[in-house]
C-alpha atoms as a PDB file:
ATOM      1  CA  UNK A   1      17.646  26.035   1.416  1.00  0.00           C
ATOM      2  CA  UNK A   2      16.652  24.932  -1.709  1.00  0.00           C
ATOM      3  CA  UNK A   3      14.343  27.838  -1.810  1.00  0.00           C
ATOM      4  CA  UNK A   4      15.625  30.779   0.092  1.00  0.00           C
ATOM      5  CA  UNK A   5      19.130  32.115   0.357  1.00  0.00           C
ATOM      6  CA  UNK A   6      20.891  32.603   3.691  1.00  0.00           C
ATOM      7  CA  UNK A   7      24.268  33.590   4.761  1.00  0.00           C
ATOM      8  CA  UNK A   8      26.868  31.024   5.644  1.00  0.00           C
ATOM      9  CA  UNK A   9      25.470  28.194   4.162  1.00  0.00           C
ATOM     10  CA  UNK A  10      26.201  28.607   0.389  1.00  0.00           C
ATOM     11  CA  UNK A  11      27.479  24.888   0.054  1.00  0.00           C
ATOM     12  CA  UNK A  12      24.317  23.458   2.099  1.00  0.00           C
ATOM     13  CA  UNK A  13      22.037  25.495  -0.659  1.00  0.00           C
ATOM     14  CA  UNK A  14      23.842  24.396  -3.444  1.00  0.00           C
ATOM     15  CA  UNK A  15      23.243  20.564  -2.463  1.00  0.00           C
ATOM     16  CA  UNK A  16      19.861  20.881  -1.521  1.00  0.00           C
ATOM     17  CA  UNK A  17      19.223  23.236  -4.642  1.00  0.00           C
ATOM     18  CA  UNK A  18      20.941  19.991  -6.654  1.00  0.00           C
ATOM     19  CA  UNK A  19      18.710  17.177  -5.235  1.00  0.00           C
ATOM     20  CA  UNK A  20      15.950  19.610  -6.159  1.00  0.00           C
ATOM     21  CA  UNK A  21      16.994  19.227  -9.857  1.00  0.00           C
ATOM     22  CA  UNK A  22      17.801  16.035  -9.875  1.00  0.00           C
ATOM     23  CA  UNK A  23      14.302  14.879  -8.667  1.00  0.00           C
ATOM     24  CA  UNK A  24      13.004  17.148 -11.316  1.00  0.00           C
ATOM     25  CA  UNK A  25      15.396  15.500 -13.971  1.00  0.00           C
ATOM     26  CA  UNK A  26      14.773  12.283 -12.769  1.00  0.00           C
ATOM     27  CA  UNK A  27      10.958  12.549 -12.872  1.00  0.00           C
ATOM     28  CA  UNK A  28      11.256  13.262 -16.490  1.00  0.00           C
ATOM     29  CA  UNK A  29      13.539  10.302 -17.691  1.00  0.00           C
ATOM     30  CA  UNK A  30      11.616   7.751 -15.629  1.00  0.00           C
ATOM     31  CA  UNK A  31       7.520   9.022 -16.097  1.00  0.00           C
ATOM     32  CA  UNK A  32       7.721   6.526 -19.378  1.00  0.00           C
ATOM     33  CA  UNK A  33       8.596   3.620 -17.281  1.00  0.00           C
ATOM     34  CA  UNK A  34       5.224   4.814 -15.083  1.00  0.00           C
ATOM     35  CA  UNK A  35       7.918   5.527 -12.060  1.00  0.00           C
ATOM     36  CA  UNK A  36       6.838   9.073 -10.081  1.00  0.00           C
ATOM     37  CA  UNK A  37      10.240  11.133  -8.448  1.00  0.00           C
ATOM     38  CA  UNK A  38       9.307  13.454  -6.109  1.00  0.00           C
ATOM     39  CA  UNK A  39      10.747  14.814  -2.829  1.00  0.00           C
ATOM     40  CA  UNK A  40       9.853  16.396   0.617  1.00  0.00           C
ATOM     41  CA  UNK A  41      11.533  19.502   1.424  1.00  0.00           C
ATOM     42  CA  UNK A  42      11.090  19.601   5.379  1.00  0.00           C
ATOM     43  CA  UNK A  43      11.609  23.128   6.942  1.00  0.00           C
ATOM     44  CA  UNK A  44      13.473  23.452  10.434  1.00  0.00           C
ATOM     45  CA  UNK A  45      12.781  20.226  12.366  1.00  0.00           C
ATOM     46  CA  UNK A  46      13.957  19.434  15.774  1.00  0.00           C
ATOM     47  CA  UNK A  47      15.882  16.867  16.243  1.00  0.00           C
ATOM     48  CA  UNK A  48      18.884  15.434  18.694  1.00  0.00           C
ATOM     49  CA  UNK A  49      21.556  17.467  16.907  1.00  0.00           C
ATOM     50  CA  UNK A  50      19.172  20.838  17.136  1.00  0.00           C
ATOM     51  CA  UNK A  51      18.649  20.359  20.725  1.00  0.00           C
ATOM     52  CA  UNK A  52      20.837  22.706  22.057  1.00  0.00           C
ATOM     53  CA  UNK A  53      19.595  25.826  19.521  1.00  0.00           C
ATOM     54  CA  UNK A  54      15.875  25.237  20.025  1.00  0.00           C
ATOM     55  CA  UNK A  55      15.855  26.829  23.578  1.00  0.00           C
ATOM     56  CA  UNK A  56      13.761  30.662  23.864  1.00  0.00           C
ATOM     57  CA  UNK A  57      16.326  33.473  23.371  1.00  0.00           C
ATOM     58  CA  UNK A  58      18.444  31.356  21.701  1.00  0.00           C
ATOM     59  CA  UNK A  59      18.778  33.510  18.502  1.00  0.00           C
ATOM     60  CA  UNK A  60      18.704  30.678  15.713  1.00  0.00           C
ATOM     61  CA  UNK A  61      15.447  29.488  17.935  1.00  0.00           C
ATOM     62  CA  UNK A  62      13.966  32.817  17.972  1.00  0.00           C
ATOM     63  CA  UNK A  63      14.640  33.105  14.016  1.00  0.00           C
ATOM     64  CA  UNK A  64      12.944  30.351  13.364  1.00  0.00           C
ATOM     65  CA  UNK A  65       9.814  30.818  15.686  1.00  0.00           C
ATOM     66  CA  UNK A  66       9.346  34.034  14.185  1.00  0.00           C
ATOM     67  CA  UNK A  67       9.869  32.852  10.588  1.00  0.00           C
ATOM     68  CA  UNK A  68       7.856  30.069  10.391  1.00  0.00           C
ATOM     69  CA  UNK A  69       4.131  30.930  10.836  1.00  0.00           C
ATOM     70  CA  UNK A  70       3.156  27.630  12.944  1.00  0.00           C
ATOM     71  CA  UNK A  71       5.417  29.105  15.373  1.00  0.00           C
ATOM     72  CA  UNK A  72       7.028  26.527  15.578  1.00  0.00           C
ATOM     73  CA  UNK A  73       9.749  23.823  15.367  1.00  0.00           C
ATOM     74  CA  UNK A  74       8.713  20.469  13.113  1.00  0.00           C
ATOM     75  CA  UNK A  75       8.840  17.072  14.261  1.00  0.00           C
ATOM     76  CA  UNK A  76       9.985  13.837  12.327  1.00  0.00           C
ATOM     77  CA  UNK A  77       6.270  12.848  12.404  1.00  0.00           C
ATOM     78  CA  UNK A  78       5.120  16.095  10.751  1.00  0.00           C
ATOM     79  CA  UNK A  79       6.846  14.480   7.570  1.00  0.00           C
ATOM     80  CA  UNK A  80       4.834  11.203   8.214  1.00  0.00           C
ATOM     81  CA  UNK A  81       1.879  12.411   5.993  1.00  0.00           C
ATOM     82  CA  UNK A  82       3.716  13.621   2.777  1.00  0.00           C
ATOM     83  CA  UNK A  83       5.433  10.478   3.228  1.00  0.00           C
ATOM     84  CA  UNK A  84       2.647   8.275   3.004  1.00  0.00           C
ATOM     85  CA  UNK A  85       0.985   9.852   0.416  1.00  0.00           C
ATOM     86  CA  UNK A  86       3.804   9.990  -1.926  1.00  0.00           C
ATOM     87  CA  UNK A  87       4.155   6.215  -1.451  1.00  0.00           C
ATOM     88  CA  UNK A  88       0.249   5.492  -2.373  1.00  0.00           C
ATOM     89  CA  UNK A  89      -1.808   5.096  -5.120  1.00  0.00           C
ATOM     90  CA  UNK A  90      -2.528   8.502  -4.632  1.00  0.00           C
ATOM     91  CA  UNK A  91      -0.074  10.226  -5.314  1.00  0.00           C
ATOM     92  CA  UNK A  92       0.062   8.868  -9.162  1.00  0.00           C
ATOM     93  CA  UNK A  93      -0.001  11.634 -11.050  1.00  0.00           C
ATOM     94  CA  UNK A  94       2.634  13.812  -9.254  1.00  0.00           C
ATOM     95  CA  UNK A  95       5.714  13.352 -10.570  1.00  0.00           C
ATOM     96  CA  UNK A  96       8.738  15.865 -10.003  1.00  0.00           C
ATOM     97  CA  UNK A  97       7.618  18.162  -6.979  1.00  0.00           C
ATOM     98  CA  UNK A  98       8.857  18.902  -3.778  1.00  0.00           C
ATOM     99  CA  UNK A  99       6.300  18.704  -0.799  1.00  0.00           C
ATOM    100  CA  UNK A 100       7.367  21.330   1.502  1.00  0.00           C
ATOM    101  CA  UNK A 101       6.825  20.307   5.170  1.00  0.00           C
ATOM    102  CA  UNK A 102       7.497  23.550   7.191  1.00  0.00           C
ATOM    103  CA  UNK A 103       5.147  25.182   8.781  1.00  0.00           C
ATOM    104  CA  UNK A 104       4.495  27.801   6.625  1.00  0.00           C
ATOM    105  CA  UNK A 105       8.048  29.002   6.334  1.00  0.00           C
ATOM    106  CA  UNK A 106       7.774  29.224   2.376  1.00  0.00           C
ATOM    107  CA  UNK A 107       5.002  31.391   2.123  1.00  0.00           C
ATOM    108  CA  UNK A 108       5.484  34.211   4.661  1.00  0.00           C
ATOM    109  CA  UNK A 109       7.720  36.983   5.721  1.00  0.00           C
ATOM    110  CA  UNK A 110       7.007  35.969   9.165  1.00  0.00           C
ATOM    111  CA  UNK A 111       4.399  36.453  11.667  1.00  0.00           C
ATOM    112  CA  UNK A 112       2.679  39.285  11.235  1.00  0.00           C
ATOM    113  CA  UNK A 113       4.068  42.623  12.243  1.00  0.00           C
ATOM    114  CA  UNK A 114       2.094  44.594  14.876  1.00  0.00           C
ATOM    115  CA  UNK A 115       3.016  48.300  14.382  1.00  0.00           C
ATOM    116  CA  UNK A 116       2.441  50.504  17.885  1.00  0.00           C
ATOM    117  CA  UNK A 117       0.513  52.703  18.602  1.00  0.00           C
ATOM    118  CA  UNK A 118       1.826  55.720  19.168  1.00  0.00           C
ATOM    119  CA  UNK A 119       1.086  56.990  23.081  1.00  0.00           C
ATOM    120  CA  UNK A 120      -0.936  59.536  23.576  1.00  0.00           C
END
């Protein structure tokens, strides 16, 4: 939500847009002191609270699937790798970015549309 706007969650955005900035700020008052900030943005990831919505048909499920090109929910351990390389050696020289962990959803409109044909 840092990202991407969506209704009904204005006040969700605007904290997720702030720790966004904040990393970025941070990154910059602490690279001196050879201390890296950076972040991982995950996308939708399923988890006990989530349960109930990630079900087919369910229409925040179905948004998702067909938003996110993996076509799928993420898991906690999908966020294992970004994790471990932002705490090694390296990960150095990267100081004030955002790993985004989600499938795809960043980078896409969707899945791809398939137009019919028309019947003959």
């Amino acid at each position: 939500m840092s990202e991407l706007g969506r209704d009904t969650v204005a006040a969700y955005a605007a904290a997720k847009g702030g720790l966004k900035m904040l990393t970025r700020n941070l990154a910059t008052e602490w690279a001196p002191h050879n201390i890296q900030v950076n972040g991982i943005g995950p996308g939708y990831i399923a988890t006990p609270i989530n349960t109930e919505y990630r079900v087919a048909g369910n229409p925040l499920n179905d948004y998702i699937v067909s938003r996110t090109p993996a076509g799928r929910w993420g898991t906690p351990e999908d966020l294992n790798g970004a994790a471990v390389f932002l705490a090694s050696g390296a990960s150095d020289f990267v100081n004030g970015q955002i790993i985004y962990v989600d499938g795809g959803l960043l980078t896409s409109f969707g899945k791809p549309f398939v137009q019919q044909k028309p019947q003959s």
